[in-house]
C-alpha atoms as a PDB file:
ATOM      1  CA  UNK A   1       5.020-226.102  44.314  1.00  0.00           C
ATOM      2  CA  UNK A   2       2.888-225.698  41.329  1.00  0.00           C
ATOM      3  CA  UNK A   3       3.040-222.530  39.235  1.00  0.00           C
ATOM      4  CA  UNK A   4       0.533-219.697  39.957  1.00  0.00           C
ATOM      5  CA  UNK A   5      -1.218-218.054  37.225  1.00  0.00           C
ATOM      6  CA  UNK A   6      -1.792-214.236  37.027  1.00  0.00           C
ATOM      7  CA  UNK A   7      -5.416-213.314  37.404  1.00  0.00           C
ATOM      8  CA  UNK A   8      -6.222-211.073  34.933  1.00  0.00           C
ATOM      9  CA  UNK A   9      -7.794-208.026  35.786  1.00  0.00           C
ATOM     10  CA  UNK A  10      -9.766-205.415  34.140  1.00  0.00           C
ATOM     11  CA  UNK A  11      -8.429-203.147  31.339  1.00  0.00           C
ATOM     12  CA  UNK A  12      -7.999-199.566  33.392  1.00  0.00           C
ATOM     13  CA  UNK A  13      -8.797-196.728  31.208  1.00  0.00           C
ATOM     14  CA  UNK A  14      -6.919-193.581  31.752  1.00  0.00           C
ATOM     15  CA  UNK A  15      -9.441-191.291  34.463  1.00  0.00           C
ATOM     16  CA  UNK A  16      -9.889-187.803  33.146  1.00  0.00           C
ATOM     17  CA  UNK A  17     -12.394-184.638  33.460  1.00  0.00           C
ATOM     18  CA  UNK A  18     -14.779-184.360  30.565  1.00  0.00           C
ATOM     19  CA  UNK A  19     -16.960-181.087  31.407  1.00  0.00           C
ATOM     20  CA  UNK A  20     -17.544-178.681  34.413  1.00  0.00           C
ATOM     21  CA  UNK A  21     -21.031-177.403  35.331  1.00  0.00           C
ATOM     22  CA  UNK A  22     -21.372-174.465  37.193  1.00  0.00           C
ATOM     23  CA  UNK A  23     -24.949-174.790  39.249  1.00  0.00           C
ATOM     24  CA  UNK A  24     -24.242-171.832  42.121  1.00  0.00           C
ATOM     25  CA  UNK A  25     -21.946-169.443  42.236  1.00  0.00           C
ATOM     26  CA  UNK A  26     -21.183-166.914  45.704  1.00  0.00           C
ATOM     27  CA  UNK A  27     -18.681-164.387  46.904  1.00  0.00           C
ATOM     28  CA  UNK A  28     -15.668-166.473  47.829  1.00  0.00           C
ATOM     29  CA  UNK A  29     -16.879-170.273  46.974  1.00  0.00           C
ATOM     30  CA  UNK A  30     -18.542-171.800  43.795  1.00  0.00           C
ATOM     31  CA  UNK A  31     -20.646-174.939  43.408  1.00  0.00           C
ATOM     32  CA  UNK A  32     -20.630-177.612  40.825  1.00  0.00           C
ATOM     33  CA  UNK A  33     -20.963-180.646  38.940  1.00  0.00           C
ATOM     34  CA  UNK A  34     -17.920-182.475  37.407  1.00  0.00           C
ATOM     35  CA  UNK A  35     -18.397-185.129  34.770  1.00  0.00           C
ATOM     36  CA  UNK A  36     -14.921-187.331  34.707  1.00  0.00           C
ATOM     37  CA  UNK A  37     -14.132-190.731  33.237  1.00  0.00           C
ATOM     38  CA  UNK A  38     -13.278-193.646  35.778  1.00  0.00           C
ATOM     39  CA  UNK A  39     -10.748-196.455  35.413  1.00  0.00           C
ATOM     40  CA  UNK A  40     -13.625-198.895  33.892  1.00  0.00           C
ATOM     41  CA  UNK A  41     -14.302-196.064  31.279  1.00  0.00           C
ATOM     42  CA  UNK A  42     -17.579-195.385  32.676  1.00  0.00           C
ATOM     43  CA  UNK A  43     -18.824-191.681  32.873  1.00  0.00           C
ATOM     44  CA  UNK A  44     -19.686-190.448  35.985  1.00  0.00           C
ATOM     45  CA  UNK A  45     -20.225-187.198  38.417  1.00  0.00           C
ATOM     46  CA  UNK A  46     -19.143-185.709  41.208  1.00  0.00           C
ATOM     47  CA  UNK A  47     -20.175-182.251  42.777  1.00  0.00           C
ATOM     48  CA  UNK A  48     -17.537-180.294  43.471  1.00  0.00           C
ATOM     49  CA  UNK A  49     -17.353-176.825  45.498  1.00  0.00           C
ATOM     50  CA  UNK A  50     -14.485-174.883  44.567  1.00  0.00           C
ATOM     51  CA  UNK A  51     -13.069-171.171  45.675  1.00  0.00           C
ATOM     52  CA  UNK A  52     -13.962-168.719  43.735  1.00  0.00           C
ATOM     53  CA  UNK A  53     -10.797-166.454  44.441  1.00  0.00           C
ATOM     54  CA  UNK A  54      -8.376-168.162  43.072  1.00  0.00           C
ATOM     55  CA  UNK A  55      -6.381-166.418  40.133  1.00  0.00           C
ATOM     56  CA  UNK A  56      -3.471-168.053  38.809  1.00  0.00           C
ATOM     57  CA  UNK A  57      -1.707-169.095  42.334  1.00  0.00           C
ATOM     58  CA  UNK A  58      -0.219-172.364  43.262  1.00  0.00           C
ATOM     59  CA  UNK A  59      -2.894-172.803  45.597  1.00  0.00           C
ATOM     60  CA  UNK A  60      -5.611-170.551  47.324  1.00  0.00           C
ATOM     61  CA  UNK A  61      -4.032-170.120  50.370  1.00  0.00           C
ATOM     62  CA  UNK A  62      -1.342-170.375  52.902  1.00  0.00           C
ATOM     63  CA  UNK A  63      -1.051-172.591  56.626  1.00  0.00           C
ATOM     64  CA  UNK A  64       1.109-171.368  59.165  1.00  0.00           C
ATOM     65  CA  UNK A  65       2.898-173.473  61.720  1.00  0.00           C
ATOM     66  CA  UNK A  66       4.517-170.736  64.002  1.00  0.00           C
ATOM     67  CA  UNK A  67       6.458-171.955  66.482  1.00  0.00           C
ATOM     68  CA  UNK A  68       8.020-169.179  69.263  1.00  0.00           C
ATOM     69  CA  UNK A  69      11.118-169.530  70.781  1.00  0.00           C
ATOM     70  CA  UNK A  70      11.896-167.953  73.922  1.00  0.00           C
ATOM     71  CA  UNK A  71      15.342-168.215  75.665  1.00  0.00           C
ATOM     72  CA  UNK A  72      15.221-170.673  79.046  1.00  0.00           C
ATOM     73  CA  UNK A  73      11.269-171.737  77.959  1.00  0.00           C
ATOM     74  CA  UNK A  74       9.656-174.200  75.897  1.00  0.00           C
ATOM     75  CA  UNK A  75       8.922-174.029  72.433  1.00  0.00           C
ATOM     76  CA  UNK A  76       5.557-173.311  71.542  1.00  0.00           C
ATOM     77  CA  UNK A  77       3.164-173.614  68.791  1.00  0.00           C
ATOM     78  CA  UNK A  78       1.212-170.850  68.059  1.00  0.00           C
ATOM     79  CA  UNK A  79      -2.583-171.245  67.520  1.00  0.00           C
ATOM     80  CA  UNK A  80      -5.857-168.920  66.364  1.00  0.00           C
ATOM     81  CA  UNK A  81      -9.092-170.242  68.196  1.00  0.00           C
ATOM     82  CA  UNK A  82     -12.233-168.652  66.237  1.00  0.00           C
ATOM     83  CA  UNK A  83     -15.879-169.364  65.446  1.00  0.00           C
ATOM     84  CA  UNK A  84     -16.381-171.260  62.108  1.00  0.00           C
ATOM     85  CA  UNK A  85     -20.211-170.752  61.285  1.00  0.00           C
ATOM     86  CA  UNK A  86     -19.714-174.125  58.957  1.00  0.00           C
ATOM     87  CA  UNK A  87     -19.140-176.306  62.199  1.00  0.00           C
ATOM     88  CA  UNK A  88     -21.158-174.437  64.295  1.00  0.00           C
ATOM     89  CA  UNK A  89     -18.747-174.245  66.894  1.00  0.00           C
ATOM     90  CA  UNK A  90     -15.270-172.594  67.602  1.00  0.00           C
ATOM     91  CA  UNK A  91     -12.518-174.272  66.095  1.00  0.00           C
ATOM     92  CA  UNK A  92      -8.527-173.971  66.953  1.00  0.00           C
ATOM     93  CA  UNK A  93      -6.852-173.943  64.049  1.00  0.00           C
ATOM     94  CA  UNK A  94      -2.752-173.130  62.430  1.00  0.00           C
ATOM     95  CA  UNK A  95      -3.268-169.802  60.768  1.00  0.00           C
ATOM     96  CA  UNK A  96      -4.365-169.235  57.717  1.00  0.00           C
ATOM     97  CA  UNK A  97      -5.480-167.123  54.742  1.00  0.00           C
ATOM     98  CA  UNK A  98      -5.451-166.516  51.053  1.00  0.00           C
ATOM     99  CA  UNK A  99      -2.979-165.687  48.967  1.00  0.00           C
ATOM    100  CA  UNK A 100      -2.867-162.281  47.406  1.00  0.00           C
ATOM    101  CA  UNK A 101      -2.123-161.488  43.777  1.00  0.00           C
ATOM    102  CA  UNK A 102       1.593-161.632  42.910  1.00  0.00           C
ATOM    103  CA  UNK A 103       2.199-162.801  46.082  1.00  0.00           C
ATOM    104  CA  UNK A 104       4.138-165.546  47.488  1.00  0.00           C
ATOM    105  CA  UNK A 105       3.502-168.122  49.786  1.00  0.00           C
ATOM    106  CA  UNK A 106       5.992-166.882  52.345  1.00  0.00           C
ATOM    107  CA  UNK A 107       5.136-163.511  52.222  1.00  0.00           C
ATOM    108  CA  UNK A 108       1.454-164.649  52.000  1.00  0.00           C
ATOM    109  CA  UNK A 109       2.663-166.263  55.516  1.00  0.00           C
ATOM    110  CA  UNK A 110       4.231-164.021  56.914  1.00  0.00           C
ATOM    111  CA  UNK A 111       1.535-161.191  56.082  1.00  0.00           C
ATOM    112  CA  UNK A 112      -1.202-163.552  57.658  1.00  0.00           C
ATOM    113  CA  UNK A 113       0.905-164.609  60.889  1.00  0.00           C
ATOM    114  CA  UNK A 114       1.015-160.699  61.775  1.00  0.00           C
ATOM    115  CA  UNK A 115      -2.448-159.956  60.878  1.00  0.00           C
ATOM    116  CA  UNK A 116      -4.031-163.071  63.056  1.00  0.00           C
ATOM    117  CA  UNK A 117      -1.559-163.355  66.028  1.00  0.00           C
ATOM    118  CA  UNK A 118       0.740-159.954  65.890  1.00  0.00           C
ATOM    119  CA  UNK A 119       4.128-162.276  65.706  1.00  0.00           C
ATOM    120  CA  UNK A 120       6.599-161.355  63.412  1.00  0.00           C
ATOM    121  CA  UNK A 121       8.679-164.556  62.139  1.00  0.00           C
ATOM    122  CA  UNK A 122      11.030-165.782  59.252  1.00  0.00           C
ATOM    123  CA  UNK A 123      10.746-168.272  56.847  1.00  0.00           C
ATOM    124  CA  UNK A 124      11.768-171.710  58.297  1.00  0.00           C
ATOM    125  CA  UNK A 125      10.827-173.950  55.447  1.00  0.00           C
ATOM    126  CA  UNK A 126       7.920-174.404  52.573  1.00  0.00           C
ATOM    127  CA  UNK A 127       5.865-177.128  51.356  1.00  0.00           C
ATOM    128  CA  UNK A 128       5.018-178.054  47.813  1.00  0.00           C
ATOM    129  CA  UNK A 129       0.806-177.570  47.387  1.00  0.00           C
ATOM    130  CA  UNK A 130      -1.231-179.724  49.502  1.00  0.00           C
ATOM    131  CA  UNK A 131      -4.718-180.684  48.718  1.00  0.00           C
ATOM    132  CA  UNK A 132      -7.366-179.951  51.750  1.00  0.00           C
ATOM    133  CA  UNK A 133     -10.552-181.998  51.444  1.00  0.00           C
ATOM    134  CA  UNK A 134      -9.844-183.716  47.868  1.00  0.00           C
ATOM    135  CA  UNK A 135     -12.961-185.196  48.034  1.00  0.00           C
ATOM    136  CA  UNK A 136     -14.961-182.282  48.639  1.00  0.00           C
ATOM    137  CA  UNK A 137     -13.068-179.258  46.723  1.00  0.00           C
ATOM    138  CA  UNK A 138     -10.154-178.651  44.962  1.00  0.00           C
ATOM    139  CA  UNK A 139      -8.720-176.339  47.632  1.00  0.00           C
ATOM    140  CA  UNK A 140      -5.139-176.471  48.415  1.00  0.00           C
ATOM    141  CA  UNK A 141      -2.907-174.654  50.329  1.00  0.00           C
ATOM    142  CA  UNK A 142       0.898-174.149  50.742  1.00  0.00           C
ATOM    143  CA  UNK A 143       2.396-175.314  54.618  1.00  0.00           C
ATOM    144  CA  UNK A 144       4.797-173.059  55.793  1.00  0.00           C
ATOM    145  CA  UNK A 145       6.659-173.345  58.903  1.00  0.00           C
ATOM    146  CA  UNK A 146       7.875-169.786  60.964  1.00  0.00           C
ATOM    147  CA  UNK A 147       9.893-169.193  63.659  1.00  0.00           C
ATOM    148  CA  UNK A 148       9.259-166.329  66.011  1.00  0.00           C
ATOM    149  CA  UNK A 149      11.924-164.735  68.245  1.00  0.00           C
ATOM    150  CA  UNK A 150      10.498-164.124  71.359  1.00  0.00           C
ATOM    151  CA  UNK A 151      12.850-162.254  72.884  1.00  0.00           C
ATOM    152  CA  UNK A 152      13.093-159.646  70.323  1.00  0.00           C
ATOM    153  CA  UNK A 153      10.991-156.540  71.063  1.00  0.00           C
ATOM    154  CA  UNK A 154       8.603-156.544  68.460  1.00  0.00           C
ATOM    155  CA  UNK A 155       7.455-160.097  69.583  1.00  0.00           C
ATOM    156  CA  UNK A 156       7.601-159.235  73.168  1.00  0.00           C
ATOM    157  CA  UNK A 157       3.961-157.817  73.067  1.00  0.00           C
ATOM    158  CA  UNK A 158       2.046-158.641  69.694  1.00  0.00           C
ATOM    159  CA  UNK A 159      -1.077-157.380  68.845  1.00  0.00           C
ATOM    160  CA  UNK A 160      -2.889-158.853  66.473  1.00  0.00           C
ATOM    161  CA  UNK A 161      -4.447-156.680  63.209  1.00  0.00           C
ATOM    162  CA  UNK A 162      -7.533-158.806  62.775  1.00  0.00           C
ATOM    163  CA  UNK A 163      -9.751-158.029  59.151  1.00  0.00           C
ATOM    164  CA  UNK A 164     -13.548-156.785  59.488  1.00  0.00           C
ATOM    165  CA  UNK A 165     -14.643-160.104  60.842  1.00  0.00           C
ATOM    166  CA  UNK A 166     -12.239-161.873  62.078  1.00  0.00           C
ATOM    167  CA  UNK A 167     -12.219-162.409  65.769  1.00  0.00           C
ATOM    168  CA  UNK A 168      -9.586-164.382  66.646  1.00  0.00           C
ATOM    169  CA  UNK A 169      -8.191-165.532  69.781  1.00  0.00           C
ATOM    170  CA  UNK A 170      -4.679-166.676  69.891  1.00  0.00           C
ATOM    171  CA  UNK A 171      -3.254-169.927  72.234  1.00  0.00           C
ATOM    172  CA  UNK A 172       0.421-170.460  72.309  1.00  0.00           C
ATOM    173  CA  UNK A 173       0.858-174.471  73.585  1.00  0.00           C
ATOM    174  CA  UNK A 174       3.621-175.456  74.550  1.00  0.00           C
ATOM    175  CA  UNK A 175       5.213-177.450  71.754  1.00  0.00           C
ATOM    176  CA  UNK A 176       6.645-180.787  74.217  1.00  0.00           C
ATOM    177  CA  UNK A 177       3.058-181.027  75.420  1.00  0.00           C
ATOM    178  CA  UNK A 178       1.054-180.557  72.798  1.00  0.00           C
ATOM    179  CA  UNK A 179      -1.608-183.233  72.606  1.00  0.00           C
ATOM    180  CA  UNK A 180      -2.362-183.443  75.798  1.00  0.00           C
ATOM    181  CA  UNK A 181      -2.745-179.816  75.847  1.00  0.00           C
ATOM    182  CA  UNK A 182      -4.879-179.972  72.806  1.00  0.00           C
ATOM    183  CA  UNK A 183      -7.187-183.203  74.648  1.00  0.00           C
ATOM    184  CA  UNK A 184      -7.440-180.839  77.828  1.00  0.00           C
ATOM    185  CA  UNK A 185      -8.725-177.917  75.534  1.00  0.00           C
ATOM    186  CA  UNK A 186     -11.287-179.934  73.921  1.00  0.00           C
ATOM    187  CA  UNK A 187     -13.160-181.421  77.245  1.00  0.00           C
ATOM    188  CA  UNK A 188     -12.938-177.987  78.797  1.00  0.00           C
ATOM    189  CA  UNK A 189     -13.879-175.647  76.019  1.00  0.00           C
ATOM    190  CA  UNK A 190     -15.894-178.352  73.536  1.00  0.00           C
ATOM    191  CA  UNK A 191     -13.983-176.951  70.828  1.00  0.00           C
ATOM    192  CA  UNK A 192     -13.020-178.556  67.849  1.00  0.00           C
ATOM    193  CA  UNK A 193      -9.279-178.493  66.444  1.00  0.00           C
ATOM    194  CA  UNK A 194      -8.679-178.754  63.040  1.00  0.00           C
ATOM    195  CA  UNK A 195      -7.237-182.285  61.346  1.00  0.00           C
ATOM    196  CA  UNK A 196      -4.020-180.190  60.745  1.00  0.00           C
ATOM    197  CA  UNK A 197      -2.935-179.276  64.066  1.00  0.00           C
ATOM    198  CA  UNK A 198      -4.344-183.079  65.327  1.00  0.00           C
ATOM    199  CA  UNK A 199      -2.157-184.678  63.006  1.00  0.00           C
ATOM    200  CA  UNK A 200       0.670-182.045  63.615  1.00  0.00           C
ATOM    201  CA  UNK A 201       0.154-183.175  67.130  1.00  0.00           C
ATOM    202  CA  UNK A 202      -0.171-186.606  66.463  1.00  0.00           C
ATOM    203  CA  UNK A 203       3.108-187.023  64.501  1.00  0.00           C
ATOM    204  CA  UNK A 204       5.051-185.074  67.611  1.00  0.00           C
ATOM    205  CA  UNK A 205       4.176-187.997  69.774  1.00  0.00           C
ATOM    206  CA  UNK A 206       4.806-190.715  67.552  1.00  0.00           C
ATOM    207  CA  UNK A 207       7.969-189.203  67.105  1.00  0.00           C
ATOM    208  CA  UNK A 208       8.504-188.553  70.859  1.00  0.00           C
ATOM    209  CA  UNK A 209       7.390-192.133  71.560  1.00  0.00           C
ATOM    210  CA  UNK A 210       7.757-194.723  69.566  1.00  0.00           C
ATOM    211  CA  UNK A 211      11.861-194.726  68.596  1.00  0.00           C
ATOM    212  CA  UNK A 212      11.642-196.313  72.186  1.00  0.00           C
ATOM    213  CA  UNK A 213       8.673-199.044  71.616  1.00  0.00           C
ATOM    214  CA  UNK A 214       9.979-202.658  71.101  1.00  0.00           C
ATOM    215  CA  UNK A 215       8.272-203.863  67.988  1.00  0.00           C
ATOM    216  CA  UNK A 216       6.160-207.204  68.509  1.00  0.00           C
ATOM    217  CA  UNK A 217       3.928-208.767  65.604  1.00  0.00           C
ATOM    218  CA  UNK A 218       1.617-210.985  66.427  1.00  0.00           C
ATOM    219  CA  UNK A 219       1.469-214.660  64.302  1.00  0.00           C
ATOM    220  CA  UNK A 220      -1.006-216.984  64.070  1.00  0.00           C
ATOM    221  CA  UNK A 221      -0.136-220.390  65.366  1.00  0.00           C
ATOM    222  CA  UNK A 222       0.560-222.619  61.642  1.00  0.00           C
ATOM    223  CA  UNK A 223       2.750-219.377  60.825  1.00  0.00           C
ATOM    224  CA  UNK A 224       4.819-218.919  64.018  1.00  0.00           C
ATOM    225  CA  UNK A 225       5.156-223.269  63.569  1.00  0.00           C
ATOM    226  CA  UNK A 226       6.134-222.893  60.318  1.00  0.00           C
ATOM    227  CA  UNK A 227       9.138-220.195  60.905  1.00  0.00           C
ATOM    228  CA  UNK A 228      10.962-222.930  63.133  1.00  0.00           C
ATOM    229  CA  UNK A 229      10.202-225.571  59.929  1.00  0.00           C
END
């Protein structure tokens, strides 16, 4: 077998931001162009919209996974189903929200489960900060999963504490179930669901399924010939 040669390949240059410029700046979001250096060592831009609230934090805001446990009954994930302008449509989504100043992302959880949904939970586990639409913005947000005691008294009948507006509905789905239960909501209602709770969805069933799938990769003929060689 004769000797292979390494292809060279082109001499990367180390990618880095050169200058910002601010074109349009509103209330909560801010618009701009970034000028950054690419692995050829080319200059090039990018428009950018960024939040225009963030001051200091980790990341501009928090995502909740709640998940409510009641004795003798499913788990369930709790949802907020609301009208995003942006899309035009209403959207069910985890809960969410910004992070306040000097505030953490748990309590920064915790503080926006009981203002969207009424539940009051503990801290189950945090992520590190997660980028949201990298291509887009540099938003990013912390994941934090809650439990919720069901049976306890304050959980028993929540009330939500919604901000001036906000008008949220929330869905508890039953956690076993959950994309089909997501599908179902989406031809009845035309909603759409957020990439988050699709993908939290997603990985559920993969989880729930596929441990039990035989593996089989297909060959083409000369290679399946050649493994018996």
């Amino acid at each position: 077998m004769e000797n292979q040669q390494p292809v060279d390949s082109p001499r990367k240059t180390e990618q880095f931001i050169i200058s910002e410029e601010l074109i349009a700046e509103g209330k909560w979001v801010t618009f701009g162009k970034t000028t950054y250096m690419d692995p050829t060592g080319k200059t090039r831009t990018w428009e950018t919209v960024k939040r225009a609230t963030r001051k200091g934090q980790s990341a501009d805001g928090v995502t909740i996974i709640p998940v409510l446990q009641r004795t003798l009954r499913d788990e369930c994930i709790v949802l907020v189903k609301q009208f995003r302008p942006p899309m035009g449509s209403h959207c069910l989504e985890f809960p969410a929200g910004l992070i306040d100043d000097n505030e953490s992302p748990e309590a920064a959880a915790l503080r926006e489960l009981e203002e969207e949904t009424g539940y009051k939970g503990d801290i189950a586990k945090g992520s590190p900060v997660l980028c949201t639409g990298p291509g887009l913005s540099n938003c990013a947000t912390h994941i934090v999963t809650v439990t919720i005691n069901g049976d306890e008294a304050e959980n028993a009948r929540p009330k939500a504490k919604p901000g001036d507006g906000e008008f949220v509905e929330v869905i508890s789905l039953p956690e076993n179930d959950l994309m089909n239960r997501l599908e179902a909501l989406v031809a009845e209602e035309h909603l759409t669901v957020d990439a988050r709770v699709y993908s939290y969805a997603l990985a559920l069933k993969h989880a729930n399924t596929k441990p039990f799938e035989v593996p089989f990769l297909k060959f083409s003929g000369q290679r399946r010939a050649a493994m018996f060689l």
